[in-house]
N, C-alpha and C. Protein backbone atom coordinates (compact mmCIF):
# COMPACT_ATOMS: atom_id res chain seq x y z
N UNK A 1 45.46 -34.17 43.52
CA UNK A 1 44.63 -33.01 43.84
C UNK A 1 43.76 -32.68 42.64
N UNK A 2 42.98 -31.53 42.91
CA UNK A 2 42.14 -31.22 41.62
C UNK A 2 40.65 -31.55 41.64
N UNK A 3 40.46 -32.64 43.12
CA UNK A 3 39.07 -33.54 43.34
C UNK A 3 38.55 -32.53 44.47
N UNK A 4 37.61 -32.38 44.60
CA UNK A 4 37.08 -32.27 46.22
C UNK A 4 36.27 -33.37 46.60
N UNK A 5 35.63 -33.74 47.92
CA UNK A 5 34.66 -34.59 48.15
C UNK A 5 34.03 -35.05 47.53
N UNK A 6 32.99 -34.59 46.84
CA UNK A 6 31.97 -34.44 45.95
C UNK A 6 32.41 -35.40 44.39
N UNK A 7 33.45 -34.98 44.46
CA UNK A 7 33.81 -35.88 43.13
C UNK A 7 33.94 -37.04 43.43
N UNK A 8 34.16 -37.79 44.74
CA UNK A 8 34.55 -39.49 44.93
C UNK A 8 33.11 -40.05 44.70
N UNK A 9 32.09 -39.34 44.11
CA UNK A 9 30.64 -39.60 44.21
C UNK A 9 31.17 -40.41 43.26
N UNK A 10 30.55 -41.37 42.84
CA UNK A 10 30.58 -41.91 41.32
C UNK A 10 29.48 -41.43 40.64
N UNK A 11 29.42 -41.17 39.27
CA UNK A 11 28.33 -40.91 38.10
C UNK A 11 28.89 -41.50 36.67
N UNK A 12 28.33 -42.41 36.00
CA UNK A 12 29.09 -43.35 34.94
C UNK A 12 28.82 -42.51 33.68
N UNK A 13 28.19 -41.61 33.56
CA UNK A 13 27.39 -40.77 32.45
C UNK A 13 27.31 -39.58 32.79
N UNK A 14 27.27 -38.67 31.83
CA UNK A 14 27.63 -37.03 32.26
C UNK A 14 25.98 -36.55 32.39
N UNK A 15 24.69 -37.59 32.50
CA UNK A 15 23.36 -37.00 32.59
C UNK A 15 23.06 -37.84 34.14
N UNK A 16 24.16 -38.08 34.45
CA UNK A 16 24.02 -38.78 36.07
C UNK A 16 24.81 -37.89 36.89
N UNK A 17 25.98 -37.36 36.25
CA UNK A 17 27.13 -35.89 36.73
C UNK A 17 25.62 -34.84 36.75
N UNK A 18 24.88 -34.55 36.15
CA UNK A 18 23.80 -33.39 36.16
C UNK A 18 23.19 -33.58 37.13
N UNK A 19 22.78 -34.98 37.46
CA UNK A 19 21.60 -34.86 38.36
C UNK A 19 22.21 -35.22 39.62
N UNK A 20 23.58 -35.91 40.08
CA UNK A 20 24.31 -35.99 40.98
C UNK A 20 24.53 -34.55 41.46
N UNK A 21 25.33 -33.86 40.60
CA UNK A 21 25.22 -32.39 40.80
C UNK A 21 24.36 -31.21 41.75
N UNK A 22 23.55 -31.73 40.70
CA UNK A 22 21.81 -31.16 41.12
C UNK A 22 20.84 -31.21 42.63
N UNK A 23 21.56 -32.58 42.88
CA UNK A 23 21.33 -33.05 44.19
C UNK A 23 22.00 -32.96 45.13
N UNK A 24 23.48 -32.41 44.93
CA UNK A 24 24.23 -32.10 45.64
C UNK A 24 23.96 -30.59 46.29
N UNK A 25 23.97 -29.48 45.12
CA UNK A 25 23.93 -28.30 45.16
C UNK A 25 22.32 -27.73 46.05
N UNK A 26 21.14 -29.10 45.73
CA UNK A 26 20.03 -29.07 46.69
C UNK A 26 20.17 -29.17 48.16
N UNK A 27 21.08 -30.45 47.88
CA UNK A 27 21.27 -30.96 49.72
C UNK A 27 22.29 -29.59 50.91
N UNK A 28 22.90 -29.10 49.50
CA UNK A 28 24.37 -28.13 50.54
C UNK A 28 23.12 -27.24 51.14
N UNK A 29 22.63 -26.53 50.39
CA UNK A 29 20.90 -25.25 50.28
C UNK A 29 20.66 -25.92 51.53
N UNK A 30 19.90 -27.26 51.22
CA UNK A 30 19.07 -27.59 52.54
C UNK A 30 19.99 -27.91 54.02
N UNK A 31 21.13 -28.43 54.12
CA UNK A 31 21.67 -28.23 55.32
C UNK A 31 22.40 -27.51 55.88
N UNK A 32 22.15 -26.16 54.66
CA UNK A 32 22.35 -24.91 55.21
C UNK A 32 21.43 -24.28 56.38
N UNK A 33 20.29 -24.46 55.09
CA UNK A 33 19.04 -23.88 56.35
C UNK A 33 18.69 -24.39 57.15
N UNK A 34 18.96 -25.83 57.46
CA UNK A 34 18.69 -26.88 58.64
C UNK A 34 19.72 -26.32 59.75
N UNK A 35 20.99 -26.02 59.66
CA UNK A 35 22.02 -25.36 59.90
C UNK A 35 21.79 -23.97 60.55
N UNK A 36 21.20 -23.45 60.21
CA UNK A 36 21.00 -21.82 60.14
C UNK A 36 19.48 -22.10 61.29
N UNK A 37 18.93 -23.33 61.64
CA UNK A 37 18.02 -23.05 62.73
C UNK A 37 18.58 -23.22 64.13
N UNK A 38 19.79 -23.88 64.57
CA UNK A 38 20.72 -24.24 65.67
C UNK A 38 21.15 -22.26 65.68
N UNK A 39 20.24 -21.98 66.18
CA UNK A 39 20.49 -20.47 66.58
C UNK A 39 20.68 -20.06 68.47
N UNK A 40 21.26 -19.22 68.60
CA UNK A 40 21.50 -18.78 70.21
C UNK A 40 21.70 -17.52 70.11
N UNK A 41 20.96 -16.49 70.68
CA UNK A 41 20.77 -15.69 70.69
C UNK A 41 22.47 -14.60 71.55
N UNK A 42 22.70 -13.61 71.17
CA UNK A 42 24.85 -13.05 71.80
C UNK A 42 23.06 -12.08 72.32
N UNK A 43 23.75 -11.69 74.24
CA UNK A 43 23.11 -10.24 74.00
C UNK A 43 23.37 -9.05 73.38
N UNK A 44 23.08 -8.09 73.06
CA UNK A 44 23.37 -7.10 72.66
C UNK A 44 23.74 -6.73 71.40
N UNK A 45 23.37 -8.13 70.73
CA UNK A 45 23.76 -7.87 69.19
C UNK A 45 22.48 -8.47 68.60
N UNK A 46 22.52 -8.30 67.01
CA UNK A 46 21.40 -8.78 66.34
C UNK A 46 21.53 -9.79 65.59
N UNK A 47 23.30 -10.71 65.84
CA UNK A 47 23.49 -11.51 64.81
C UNK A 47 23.26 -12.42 66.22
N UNK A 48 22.95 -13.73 65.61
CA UNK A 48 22.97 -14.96 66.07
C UNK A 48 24.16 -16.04 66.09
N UNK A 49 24.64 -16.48 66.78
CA UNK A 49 25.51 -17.45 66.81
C UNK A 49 24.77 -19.15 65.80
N UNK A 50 24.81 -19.35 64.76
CA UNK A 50 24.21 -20.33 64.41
C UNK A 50 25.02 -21.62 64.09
N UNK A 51 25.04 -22.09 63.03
CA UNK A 51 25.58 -23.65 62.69
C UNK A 51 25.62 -23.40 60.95
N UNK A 52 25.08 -22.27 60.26
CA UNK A 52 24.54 -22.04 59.34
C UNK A 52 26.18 -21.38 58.66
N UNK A 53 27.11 -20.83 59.06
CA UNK A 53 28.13 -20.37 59.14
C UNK A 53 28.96 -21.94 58.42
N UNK A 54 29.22 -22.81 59.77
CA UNK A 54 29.65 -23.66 59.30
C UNK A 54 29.41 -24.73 58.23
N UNK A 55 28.30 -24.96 57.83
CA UNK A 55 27.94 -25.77 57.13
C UNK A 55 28.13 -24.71 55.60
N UNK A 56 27.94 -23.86 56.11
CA UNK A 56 28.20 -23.11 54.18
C UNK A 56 29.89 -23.19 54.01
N UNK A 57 30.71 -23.23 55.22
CA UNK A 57 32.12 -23.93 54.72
C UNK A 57 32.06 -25.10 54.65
N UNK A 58 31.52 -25.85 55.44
CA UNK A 58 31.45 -27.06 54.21
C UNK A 58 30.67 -28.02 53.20
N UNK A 59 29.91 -27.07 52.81
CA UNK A 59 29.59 -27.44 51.48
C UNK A 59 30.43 -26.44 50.42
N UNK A 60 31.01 -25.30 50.68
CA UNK A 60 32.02 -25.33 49.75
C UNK A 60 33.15 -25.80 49.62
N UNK A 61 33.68 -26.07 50.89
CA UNK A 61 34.88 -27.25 50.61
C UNK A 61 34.47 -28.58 50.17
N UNK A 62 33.45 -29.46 50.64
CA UNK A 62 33.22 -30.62 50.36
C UNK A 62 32.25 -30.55 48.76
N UNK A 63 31.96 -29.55 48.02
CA UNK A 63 30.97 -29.72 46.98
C UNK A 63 32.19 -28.80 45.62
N UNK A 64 33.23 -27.75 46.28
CA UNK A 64 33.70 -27.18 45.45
C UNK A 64 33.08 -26.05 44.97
N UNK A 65 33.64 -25.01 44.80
CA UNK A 65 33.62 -23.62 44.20
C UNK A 65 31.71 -23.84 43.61
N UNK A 66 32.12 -24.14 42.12
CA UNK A 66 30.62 -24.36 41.87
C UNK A 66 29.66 -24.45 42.44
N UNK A 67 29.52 -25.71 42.55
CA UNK A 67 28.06 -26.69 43.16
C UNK A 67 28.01 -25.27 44.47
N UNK A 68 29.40 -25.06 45.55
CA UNK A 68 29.16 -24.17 46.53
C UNK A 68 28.58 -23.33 46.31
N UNK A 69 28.64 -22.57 45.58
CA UNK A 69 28.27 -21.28 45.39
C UNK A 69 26.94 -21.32 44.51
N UNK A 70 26.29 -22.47 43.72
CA UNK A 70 25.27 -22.58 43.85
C UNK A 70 24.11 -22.63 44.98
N UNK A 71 25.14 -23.86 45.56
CA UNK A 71 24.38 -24.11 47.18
C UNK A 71 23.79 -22.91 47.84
N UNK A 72 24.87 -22.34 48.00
CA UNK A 72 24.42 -21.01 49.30
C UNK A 72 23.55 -20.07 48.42
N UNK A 73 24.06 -19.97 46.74
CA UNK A 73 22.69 -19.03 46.08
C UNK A 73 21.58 -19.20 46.31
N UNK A 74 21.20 -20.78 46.11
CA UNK A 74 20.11 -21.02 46.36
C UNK A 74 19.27 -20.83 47.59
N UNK A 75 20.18 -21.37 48.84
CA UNK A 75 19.58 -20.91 50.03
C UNK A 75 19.64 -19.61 50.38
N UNK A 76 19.62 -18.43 49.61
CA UNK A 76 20.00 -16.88 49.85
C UNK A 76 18.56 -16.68 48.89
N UNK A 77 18.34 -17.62 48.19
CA UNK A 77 17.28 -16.70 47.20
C UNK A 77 16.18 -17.46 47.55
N UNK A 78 16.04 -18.61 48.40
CA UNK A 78 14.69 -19.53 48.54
C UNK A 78 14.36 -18.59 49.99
N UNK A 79 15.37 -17.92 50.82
CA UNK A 79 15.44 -17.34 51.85
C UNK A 79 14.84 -15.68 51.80
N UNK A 80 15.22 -15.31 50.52
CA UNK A 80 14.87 -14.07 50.54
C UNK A 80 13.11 -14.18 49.90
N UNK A 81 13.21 -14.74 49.30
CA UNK A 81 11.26 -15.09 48.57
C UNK A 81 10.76 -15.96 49.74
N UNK A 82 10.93 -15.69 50.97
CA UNK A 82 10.00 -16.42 51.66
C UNK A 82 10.15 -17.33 52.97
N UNK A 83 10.97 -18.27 52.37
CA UNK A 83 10.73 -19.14 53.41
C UNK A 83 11.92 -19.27 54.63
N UNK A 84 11.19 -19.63 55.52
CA UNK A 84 11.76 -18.94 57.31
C UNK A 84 13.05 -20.00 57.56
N UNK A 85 14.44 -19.72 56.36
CA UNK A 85 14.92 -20.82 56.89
C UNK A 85 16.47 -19.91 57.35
N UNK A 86 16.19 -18.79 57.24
CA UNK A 86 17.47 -18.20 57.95
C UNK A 86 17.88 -18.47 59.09
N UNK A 87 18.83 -17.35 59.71
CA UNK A 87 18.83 -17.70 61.59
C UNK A 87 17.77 -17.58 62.13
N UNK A 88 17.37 -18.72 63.12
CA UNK A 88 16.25 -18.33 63.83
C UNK A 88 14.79 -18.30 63.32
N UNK A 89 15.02 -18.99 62.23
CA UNK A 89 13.30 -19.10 61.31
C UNK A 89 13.13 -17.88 60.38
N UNK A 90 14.08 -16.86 60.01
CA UNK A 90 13.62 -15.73 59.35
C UNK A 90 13.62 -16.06 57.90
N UNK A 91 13.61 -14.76 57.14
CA UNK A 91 13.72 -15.02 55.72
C UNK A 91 13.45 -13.45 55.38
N UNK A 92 13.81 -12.94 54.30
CA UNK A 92 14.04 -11.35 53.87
C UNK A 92 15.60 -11.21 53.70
N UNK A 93 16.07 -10.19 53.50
CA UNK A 93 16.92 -9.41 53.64
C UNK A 93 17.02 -8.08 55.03
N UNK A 94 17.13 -9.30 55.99
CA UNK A 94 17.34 -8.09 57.59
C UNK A 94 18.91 -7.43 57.72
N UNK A 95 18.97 -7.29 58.25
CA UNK A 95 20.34 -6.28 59.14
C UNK A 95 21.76 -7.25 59.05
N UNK A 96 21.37 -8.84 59.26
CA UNK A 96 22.03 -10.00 59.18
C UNK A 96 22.39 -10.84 57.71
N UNK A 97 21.83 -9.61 56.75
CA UNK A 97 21.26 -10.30 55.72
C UNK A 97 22.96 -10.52 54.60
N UNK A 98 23.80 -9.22 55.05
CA UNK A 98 25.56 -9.33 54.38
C UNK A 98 26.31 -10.85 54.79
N UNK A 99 25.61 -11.11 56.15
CA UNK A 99 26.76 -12.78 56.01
C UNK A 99 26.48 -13.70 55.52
N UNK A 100 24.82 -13.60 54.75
CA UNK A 100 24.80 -14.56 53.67
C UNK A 100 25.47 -14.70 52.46
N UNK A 101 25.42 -13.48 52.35
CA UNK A 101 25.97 -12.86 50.64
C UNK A 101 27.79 -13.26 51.02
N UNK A 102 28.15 -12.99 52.35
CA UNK A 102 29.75 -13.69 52.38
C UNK A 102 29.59 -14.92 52.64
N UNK A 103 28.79 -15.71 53.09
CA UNK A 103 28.68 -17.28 52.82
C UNK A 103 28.78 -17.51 51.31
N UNK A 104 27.59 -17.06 50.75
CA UNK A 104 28.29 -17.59 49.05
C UNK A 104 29.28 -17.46 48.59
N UNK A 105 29.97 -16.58 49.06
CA UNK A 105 31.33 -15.91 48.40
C UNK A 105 32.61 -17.00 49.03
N UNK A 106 31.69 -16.94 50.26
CA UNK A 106 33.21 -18.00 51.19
C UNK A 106 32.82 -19.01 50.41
N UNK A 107 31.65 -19.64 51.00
CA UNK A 107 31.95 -21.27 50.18
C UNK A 107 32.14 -21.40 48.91
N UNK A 108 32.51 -19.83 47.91
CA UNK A 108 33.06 -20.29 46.52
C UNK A 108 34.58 -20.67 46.62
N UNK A 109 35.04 -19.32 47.47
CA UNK A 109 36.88 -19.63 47.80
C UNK A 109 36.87 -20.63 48.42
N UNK A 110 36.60 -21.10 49.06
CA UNK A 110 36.59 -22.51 49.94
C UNK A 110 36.69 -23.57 49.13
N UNK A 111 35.84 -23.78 48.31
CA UNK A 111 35.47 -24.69 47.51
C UNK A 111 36.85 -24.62 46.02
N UNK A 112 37.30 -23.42 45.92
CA UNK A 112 38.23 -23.43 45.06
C UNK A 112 39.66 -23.89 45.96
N UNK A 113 39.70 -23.43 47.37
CA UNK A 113 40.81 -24.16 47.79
C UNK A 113 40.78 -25.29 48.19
N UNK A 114 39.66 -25.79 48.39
CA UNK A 114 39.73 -27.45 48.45
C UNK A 114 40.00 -28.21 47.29
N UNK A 115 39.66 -27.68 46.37
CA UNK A 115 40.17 -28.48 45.06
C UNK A 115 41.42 -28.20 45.00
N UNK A 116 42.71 -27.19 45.56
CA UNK A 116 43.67 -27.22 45.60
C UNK A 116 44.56 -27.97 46.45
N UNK A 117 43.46 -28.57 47.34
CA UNK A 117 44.30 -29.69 48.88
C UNK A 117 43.79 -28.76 49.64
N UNK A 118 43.49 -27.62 50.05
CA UNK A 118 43.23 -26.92 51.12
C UNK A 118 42.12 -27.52 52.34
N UNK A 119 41.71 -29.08 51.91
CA UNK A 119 40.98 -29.95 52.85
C UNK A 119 41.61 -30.98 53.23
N UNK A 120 42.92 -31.36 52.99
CA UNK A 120 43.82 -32.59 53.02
C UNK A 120 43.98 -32.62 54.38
N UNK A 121 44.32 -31.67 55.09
CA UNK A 121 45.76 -31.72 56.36
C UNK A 121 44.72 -31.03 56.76
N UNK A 122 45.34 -31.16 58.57
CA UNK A 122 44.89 -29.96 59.35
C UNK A 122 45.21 -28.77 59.20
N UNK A 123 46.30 -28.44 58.93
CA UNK A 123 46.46 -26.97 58.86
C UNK A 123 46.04 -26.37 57.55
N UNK A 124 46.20 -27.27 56.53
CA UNK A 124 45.54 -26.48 55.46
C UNK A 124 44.01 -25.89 55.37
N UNK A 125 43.23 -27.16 56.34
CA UNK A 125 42.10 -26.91 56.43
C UNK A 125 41.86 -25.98 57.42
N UNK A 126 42.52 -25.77 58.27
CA UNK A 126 42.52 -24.21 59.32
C UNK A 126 42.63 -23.28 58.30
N UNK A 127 43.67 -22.91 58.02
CA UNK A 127 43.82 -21.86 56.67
C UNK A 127 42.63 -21.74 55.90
N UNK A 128 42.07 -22.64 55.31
CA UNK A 128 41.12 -22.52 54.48
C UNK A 128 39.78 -22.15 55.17
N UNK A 129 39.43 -22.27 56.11
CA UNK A 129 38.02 -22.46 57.51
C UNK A 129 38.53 -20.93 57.80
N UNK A 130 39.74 -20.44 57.38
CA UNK A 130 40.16 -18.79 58.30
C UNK A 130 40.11 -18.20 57.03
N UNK A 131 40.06 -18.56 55.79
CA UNK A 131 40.06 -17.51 54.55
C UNK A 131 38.37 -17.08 54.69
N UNK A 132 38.01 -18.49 54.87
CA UNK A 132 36.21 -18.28 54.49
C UNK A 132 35.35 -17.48 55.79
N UNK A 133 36.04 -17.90 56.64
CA UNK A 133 34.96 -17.01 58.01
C UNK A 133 35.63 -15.30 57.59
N UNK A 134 37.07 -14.88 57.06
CA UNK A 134 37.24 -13.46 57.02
C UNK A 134 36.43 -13.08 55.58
N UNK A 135 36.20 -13.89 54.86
CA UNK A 135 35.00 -13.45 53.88
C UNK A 135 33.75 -12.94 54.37
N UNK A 136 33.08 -13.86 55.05
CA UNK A 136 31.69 -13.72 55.94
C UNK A 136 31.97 -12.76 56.59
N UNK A 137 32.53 -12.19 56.91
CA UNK A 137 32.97 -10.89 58.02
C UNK A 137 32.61 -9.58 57.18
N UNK A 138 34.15 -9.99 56.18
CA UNK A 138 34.68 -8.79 55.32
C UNK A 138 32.71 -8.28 54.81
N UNK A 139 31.82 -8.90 54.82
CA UNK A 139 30.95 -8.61 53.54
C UNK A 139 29.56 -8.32 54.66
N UNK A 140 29.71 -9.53 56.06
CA UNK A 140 28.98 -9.00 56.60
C UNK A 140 28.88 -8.34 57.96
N UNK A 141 29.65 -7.70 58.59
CA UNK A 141 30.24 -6.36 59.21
C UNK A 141 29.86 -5.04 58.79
N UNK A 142 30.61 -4.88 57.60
CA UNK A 142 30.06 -3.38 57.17
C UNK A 142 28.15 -3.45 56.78
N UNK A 143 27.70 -4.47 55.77
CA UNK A 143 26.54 -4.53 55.83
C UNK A 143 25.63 -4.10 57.22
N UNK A 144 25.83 -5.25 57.91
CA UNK A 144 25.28 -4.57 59.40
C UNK A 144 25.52 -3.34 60.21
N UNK A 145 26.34 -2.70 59.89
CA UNK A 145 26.96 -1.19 60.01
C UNK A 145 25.98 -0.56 59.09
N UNK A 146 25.60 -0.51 57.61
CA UNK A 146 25.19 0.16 56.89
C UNK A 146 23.65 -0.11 56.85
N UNK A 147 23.16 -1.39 57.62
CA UNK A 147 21.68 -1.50 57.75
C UNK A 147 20.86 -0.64 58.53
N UNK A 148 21.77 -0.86 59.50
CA UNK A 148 21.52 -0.77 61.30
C UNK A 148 21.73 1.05 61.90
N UNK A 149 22.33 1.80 60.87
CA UNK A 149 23.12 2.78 61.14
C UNK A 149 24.35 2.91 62.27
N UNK A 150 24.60 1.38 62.35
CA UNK A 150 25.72 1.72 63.43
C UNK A 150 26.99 2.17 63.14
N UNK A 151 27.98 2.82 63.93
CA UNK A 151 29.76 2.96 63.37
C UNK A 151 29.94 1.50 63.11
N UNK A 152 30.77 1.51 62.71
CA UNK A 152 31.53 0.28 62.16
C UNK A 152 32.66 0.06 63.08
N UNK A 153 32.98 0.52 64.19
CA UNK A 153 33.70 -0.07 65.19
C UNK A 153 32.45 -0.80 66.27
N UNK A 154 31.29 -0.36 66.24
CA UNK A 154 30.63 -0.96 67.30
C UNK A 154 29.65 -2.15 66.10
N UNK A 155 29.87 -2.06 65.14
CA UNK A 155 29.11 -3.30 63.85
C UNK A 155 29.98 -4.43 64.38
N UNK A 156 31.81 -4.25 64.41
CA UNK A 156 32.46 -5.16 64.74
C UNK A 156 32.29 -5.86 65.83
N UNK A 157 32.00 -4.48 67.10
CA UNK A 157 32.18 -5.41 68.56
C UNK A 157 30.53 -6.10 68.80
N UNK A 158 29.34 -6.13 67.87
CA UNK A 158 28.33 -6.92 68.21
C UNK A 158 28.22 -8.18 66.81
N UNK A 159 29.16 -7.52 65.52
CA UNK A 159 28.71 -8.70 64.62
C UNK A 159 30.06 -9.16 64.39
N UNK A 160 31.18 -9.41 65.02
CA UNK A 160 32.36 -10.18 64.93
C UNK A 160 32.85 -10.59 66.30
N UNK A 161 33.36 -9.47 67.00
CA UNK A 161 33.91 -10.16 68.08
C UNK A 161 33.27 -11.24 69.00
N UNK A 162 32.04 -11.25 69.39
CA UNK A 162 31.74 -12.29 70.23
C UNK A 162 31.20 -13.65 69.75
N UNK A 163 31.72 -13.53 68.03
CA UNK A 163 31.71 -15.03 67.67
C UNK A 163 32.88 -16.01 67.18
N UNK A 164 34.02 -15.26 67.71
CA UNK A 164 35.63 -15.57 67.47
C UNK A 164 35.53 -16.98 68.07
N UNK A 165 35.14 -17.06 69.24
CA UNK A 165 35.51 -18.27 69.83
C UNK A 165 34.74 -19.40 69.17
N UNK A 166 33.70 -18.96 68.89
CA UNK A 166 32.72 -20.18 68.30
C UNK A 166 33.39 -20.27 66.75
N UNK A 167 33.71 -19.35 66.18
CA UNK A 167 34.30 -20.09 64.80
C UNK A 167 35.65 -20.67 64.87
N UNK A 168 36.27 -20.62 65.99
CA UNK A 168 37.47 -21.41 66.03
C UNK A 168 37.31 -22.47 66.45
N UNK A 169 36.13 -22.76 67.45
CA UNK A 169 35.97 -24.44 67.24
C UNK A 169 35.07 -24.64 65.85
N UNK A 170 34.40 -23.88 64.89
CA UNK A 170 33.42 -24.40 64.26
C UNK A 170 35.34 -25.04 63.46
N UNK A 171 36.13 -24.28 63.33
CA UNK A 171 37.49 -24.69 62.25
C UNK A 171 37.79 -25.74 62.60
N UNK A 172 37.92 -25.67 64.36
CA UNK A 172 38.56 -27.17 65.01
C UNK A 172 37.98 -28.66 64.57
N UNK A 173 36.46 -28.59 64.21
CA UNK A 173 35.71 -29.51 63.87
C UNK A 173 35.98 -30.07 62.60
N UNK A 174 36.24 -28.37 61.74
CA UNK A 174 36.50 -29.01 60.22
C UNK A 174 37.51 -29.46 60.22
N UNK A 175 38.66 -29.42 60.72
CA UNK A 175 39.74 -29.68 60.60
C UNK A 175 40.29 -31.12 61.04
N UNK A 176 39.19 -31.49 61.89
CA UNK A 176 39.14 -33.06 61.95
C UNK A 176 38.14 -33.70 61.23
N UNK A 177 37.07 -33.34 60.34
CA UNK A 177 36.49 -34.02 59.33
C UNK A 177 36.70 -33.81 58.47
N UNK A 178 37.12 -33.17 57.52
CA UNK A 178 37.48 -32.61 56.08
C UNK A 178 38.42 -33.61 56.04
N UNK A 179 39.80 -33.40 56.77
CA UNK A 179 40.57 -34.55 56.55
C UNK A 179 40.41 -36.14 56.19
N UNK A 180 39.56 -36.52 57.58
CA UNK A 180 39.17 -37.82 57.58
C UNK A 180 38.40 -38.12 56.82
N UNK A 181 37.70 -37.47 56.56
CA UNK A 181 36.26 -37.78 55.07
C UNK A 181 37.46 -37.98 53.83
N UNK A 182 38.71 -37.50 54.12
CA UNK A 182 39.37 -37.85 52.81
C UNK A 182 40.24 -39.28 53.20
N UNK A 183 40.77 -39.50 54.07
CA UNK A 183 41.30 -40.64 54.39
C UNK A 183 40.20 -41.62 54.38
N UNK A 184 38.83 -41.80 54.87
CA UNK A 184 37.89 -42.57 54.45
C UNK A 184 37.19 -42.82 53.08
N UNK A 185 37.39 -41.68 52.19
CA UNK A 185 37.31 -41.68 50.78
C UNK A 185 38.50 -42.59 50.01
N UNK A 186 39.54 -42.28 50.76
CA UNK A 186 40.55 -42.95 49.86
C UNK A 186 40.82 -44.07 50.21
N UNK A 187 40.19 -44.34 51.24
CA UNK A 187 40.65 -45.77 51.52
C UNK A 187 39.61 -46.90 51.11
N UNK A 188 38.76 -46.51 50.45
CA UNK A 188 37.30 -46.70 49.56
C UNK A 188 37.46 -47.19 48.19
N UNK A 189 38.28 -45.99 47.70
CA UNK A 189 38.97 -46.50 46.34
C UNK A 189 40.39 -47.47 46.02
């Protein structure tokens, strides 16, 4: 343990670790926001069901704490100066704007429990896919409550509850690739 994904990269020189790095922490950013355009509109709410969710868990499980939490900075700050790569083509700081700020945060814990094994097994990787979506919640729930002026019992029933089902398969998915990306890694070396 101690590796995540990201490390089976090879780099023979610590100015090839920089730019390996570098390119990593670019690519998580960009298939975030590639991620974050697979949008579907819940009625009655203002959050979007996207893909943008999942992919910021895994680029912090598969890139690690760091590089993660670079990743999603970056796509939070190339997002807020401008360019339309949020849900749905946006960009600013809207009403939706707290489950970014818990994407960075998740894919940092994420990324710190994958370097602990928390990507090995299925269940660890459930556990870990359920620490990081109650991050994204915890941070963006009340946000959308405090944008929107809504109570915070009705923030929940339009910006949590009707995306339960979709993040339990987005887990189901990780939970069969996280693994196997490691059984195909190791069977490499």
């Amino acid at each position: 343990m101690g590796a995540v994904l990201a490390d089976l990269l090879p780099a023979a020189t610590a100015s090839r670790a920089r730019v390996r790095d570098a390119a990593l922490v670019l690519g998580g950013a960009a298939l975030t926001g590639i991620a974050a355009q697979i949008a579907v509109p819940v009625p009655g709410s203002p959050v979007l069901v996207t893909g943008q969710t999942f992919a910021a868990l895994l680029v912090g499980a598969s890139l690690g704490a760091g590089r993660g939490l670079l990743s999603l900075a970056l796509y939070a700050l190339v997002g807020l100066v401008g360019l339309p790569w949020f849900a749905g083509g946006t960009s600013g700081a809207g009403a939706t704007f707290g489950y970014i700020v818990g994407m960075f945060l998740a894919a940092t814990a994420v990324g710190a429990l994958a370097r602990r094994g928390g990507d090995r097994g299925v269940l660890r990787t459930a556990a870990t896919m359920a620490v990081g979506t109650a991050i994204i919640y915890a941070v963006g729930v009340p946000y959308l409550a405090l944008s929107t002026g809504m109570p915070l019992g009705q923030a929940v029933a339009v910006g949590l509850v009707p995306f339960l089902i979709g993040d339990a398969l987005k887990a189901a998915l990780a939970m069969g690739a996280l693994p196997t990306a490691w059984k195909l890694g190791s069977s490499r070396g």
